[in-house]
PDB file of N, CA and C in Angstrom:
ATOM      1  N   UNK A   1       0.852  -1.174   0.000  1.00  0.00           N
ATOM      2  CA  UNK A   1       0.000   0.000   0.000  1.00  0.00           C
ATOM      3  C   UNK A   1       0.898   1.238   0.000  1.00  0.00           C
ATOM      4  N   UNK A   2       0.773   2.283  -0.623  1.00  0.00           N
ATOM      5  CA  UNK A   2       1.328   3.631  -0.735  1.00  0.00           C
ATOM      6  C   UNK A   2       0.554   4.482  -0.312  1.00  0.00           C
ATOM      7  N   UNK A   3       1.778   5.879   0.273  1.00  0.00           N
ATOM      8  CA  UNK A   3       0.433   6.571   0.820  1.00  0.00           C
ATOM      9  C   UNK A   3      -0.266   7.228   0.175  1.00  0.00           C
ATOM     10  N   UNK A   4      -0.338   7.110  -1.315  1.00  0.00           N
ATOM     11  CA  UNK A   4      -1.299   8.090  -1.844  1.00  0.00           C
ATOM     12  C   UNK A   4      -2.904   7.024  -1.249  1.00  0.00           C
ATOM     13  N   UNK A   5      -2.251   5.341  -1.142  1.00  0.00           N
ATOM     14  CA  UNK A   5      -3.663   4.589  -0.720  1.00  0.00           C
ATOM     15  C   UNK A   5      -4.293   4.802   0.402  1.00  0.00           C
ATOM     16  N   UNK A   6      -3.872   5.378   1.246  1.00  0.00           N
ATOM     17  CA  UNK A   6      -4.090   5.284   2.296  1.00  0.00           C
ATOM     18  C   UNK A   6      -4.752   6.572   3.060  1.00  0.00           C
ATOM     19  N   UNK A   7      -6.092   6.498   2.349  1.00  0.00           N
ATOM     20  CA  UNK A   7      -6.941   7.440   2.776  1.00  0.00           C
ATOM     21  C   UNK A   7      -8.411   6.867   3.145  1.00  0.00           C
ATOM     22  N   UNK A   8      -8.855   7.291   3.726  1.00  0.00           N
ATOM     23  CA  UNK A   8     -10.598   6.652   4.344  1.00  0.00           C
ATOM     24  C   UNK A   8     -11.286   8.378   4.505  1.00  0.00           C
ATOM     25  N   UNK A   9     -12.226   8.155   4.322  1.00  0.00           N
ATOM     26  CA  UNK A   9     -13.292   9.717   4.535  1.00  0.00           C
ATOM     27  C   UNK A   9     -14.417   8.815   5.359  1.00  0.00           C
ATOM     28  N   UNK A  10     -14.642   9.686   6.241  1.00  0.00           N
ATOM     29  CA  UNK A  10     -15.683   9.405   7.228  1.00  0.00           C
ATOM     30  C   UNK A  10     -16.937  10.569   7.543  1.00  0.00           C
ATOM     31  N   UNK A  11     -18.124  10.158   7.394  1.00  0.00           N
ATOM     32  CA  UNK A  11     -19.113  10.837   6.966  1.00  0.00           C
ATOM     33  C   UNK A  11     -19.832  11.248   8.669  1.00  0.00           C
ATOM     34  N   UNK A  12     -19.569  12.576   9.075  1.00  0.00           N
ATOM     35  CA  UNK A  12     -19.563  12.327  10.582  1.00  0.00           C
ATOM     36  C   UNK A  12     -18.724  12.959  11.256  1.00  0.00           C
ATOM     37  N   UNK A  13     -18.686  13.854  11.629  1.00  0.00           N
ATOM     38  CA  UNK A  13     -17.187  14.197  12.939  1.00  0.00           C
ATOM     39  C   UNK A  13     -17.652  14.619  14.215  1.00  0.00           C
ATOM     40  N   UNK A  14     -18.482  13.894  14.407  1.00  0.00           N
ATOM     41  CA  UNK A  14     -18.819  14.166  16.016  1.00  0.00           C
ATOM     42  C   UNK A  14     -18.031  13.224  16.850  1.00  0.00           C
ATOM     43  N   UNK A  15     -18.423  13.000  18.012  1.00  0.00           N
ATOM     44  CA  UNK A  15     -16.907  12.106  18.877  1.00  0.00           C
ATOM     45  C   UNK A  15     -16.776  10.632  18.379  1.00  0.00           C
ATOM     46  N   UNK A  16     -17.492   9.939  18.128  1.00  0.00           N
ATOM     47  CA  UNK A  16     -17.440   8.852  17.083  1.00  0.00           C
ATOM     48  C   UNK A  16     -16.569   9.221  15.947  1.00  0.00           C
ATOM     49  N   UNK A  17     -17.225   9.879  15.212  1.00  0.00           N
ATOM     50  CA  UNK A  17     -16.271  10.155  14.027  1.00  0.00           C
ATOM     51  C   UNK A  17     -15.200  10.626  13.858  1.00  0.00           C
ATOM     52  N   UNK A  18     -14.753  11.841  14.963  1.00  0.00           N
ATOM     53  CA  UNK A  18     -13.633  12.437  14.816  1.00  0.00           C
ATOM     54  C   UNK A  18     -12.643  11.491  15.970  1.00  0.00           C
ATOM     55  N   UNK A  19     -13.579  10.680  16.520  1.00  0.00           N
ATOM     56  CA  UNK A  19     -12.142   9.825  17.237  1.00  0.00           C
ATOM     57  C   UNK A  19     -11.727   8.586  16.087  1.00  0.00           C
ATOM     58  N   UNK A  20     -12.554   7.982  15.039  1.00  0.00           N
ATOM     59  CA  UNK A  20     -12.033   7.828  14.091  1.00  0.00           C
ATOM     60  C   UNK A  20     -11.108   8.376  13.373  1.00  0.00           C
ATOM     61  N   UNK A  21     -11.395   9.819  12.925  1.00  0.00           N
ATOM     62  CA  UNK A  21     -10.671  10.158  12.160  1.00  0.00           C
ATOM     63  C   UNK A  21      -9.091  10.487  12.891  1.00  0.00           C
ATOM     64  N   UNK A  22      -9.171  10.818  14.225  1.00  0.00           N
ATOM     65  CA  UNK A  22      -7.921  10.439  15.167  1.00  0.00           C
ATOM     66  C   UNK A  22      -7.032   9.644  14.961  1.00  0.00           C
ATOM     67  N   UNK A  23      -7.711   8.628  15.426  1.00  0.00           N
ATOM     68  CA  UNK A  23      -7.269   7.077  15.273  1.00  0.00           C
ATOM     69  C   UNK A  23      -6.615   6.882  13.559  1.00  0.00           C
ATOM     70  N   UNK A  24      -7.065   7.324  13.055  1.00  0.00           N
ATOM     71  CA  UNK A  24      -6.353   7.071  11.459  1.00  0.00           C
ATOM     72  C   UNK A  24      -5.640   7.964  11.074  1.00  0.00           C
ATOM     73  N   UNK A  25      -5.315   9.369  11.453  1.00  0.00           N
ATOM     74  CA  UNK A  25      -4.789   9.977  11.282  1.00  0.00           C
ATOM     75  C   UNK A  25      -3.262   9.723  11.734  1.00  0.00           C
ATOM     76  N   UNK A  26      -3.055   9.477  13.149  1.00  0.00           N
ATOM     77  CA  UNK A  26      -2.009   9.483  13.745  1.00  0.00           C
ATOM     78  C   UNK A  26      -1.632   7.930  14.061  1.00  0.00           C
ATOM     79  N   UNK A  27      -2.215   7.242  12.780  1.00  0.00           N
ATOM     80  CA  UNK A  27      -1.595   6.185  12.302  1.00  0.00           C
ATOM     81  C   UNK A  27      -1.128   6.389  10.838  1.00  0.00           C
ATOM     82  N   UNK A  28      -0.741   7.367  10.104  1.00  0.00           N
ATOM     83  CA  UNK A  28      -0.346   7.740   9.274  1.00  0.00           C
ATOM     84  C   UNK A  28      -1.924   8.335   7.748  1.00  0.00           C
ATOM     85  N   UNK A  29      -2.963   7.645   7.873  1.00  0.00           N
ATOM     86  CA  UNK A  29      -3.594   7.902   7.090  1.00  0.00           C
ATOM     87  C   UNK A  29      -3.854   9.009   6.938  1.00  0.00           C
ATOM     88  N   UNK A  30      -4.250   9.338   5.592  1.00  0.00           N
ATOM     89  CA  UNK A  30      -4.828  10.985   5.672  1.00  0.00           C
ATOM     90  C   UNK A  30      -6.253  10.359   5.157  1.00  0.00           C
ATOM     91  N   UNK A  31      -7.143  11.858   5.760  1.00  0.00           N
ATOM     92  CA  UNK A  31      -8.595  11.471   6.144  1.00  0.00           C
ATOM     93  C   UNK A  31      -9.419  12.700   5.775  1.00  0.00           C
ATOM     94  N   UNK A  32     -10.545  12.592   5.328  1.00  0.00           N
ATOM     95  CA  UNK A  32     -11.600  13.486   4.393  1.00  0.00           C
ATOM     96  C   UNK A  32     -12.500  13.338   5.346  1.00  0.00           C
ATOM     97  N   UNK A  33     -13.106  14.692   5.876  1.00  0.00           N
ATOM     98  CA  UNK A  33     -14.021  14.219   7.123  1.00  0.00           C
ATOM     99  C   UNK A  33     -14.931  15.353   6.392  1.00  0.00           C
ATOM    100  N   UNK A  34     -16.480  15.220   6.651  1.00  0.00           N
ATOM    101  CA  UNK A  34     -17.813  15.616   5.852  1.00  0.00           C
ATOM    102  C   UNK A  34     -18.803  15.588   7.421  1.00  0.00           C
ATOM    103  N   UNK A  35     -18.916  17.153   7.650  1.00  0.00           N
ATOM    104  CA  UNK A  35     -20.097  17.127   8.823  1.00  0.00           C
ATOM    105  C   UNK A  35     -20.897  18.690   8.777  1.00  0.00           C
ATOM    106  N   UNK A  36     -22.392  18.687   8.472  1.00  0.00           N
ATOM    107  CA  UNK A  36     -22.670  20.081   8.165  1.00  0.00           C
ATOM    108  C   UNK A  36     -22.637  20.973   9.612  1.00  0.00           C
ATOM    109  N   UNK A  37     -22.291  20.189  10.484  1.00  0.00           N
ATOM    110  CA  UNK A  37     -22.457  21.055  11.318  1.00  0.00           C
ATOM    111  C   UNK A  37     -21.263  22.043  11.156  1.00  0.00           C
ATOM    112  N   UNK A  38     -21.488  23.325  11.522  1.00  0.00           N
ATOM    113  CA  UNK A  38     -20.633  24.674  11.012  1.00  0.00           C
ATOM    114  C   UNK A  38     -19.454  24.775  12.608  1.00  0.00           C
ATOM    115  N   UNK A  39     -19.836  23.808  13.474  1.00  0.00           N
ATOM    116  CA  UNK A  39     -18.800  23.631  15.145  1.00  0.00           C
ATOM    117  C   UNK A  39     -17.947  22.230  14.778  1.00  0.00           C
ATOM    118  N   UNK A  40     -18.122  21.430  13.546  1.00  0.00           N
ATOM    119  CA  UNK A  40     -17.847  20.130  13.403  1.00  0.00           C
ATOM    120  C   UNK A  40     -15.761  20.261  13.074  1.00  0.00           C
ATOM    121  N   UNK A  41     -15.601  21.477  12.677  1.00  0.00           N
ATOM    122  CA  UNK A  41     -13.868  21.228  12.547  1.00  0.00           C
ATOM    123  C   UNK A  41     -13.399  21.354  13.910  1.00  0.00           C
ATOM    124  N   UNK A  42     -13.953  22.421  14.206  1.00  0.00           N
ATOM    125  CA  UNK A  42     -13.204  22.800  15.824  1.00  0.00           C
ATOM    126  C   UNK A  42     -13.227  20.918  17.061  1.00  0.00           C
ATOM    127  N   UNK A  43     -14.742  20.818  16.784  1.00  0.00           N
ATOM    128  CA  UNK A  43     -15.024  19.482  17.528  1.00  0.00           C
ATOM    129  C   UNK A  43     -13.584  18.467  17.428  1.00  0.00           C
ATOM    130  N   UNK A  44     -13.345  18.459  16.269  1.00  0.00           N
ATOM    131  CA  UNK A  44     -12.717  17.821  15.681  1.00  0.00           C
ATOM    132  C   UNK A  44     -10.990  17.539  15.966  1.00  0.00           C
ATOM    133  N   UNK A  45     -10.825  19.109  15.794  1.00  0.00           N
ATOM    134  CA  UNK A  45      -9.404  19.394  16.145  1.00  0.00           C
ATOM    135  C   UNK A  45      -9.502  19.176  18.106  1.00  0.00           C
ATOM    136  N   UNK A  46     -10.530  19.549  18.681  1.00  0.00           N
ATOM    137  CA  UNK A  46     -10.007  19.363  19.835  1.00  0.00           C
ATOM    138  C   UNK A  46     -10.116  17.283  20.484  1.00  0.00           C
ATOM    139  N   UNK A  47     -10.566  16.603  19.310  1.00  0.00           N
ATOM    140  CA  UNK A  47     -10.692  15.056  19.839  1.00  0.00           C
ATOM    141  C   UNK A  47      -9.008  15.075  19.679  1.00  0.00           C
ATOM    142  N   UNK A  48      -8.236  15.310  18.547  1.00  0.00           N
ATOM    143  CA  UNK A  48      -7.371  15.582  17.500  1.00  0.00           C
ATOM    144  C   UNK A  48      -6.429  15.636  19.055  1.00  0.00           C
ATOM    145  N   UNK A  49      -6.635  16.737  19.445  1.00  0.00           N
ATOM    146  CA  UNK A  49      -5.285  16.916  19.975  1.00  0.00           C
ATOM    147  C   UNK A  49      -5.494  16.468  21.160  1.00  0.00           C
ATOM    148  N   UNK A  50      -6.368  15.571  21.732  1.00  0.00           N
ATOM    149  CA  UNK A  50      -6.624  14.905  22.834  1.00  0.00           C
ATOM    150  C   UNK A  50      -5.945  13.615  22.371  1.00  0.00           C
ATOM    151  N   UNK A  51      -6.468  13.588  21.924  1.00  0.00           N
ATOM    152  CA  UNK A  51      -5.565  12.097  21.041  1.00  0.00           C
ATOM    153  C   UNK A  51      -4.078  12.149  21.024  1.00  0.00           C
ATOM    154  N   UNK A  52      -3.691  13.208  20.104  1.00  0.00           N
ATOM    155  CA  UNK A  52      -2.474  13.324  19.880  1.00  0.00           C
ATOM    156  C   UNK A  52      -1.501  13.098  21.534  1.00  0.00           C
ATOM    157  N   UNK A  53      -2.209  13.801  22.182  1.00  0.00           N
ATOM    158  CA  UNK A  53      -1.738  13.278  24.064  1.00  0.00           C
ATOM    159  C   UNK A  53      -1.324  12.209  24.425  1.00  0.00           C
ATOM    160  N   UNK A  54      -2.663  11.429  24.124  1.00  0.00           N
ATOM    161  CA  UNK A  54      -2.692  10.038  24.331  1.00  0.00           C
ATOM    162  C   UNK A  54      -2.164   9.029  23.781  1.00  0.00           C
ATOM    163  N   UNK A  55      -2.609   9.229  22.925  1.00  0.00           N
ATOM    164  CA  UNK A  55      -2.372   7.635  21.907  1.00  0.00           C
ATOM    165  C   UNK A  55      -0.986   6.992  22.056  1.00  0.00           C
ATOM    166  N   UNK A  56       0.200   7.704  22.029  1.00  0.00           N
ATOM    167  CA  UNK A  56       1.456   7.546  21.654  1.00  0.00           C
ATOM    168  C   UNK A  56       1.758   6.506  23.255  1.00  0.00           C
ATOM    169  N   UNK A  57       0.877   6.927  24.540  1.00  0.00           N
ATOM    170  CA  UNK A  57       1.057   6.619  25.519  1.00  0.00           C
ATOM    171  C   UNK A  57       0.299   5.185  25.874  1.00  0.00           C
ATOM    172  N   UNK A  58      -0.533   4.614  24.561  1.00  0.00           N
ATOM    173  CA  UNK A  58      -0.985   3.227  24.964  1.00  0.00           C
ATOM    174  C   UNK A  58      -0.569   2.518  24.078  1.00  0.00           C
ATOM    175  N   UNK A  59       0.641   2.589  23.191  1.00  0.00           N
ATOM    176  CA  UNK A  59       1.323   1.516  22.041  1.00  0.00           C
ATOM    177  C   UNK A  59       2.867   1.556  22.829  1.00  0.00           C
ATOM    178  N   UNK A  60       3.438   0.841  22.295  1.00  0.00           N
ATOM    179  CA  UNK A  60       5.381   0.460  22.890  1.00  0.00           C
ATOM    180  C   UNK A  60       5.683   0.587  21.344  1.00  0.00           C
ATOM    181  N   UNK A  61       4.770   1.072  20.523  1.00  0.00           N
ATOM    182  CA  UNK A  61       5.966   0.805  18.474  1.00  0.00           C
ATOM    183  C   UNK A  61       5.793   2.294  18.699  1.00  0.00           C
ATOM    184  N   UNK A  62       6.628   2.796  18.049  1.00  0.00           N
ATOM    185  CA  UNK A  62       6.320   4.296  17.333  1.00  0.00           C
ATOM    186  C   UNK A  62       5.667   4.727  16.506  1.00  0.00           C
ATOM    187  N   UNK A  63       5.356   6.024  16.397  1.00  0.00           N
ATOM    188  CA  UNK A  63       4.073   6.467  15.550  1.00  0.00           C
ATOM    189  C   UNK A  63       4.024   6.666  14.242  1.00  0.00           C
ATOM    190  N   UNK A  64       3.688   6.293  12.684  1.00  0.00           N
ATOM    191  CA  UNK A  64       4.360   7.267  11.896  1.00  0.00           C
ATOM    192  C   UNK A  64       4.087   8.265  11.662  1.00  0.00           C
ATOM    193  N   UNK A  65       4.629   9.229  10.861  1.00  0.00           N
ATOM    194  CA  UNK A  65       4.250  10.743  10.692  1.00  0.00           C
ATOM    195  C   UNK A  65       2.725  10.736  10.353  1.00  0.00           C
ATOM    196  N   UNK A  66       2.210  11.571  11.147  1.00  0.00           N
ATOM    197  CA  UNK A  66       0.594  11.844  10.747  1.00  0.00           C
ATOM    198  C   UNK A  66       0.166  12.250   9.237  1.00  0.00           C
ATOM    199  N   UNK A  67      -0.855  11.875   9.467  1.00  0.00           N
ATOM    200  CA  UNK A  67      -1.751  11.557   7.602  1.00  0.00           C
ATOM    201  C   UNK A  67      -2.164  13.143   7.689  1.00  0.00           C
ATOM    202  N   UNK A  68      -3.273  13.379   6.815  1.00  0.00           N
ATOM    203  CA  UNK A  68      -3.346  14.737   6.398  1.00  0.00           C
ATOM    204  C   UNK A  68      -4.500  14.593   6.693  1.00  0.00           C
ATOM    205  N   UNK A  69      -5.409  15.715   7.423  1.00  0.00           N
ATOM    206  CA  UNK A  69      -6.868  15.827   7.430  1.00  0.00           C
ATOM    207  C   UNK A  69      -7.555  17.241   6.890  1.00  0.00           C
ATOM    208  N   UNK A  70      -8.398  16.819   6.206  1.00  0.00           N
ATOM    209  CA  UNK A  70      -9.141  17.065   4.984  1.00  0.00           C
ATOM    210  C   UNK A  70     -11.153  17.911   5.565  1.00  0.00           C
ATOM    211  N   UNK A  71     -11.144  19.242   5.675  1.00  0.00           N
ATOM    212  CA  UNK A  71     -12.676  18.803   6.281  1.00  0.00           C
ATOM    213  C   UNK A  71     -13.555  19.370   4.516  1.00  0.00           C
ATOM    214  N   UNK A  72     -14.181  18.471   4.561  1.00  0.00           N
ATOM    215  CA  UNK A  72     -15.066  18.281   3.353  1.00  0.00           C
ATOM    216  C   UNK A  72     -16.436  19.523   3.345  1.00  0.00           C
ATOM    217  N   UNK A  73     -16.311  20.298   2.530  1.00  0.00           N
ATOM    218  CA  UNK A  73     -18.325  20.818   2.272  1.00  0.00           C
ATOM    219  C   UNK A  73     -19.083  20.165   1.961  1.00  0.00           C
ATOM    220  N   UNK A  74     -19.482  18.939   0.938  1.00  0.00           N
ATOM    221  CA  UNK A  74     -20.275  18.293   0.413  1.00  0.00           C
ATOM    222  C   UNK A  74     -20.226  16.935   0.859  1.00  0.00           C
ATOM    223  N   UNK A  75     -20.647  15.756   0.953  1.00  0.00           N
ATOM    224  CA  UNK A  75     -19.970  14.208   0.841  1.00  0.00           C
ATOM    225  C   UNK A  75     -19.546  13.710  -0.277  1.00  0.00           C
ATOM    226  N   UNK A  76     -19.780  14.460  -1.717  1.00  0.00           N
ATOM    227  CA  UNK A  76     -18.978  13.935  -2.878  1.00  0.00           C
ATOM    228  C   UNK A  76     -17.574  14.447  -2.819  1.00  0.00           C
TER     229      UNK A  76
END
């Protein structure tokens, strides 16, 4: 897999979704996130950097460089 493959979009960024998009992010994926709510990036960035806290602190491998996140207007 290359990383241009290695993308997922998730339809959703409320704490479900944006702890998804967490979780895949700062496992290297980059991620297309789609939520009309107009509070849904901020939501987002703050799971984001709750995560970013954490995560590194419940694995023993290292992280790879974080994926790219993407916030979508439309779902196409």
């Amino acid at each position: 897999m290359t990383e241009r493959d290695k993308v997922v979009a998730i339809v959703g960024g409320g704490v479900i979704g944006a702890g998804w998009a967490a979780r895949f992010l700062l496992n290297g994926w980059n991620v297309a996130v789609f939520n009309p709510d107009a509070r849904a990036a901020r939501k987002t960035q703050a799971v984001l950097e709750n995560a970013r806290r954490s995560l590194p602190g419940l694995t023993d491998t290292v992280l790879p460089p974080e994926g790219r996140l993407t916030q979508c207007d439309t779902v196409a």
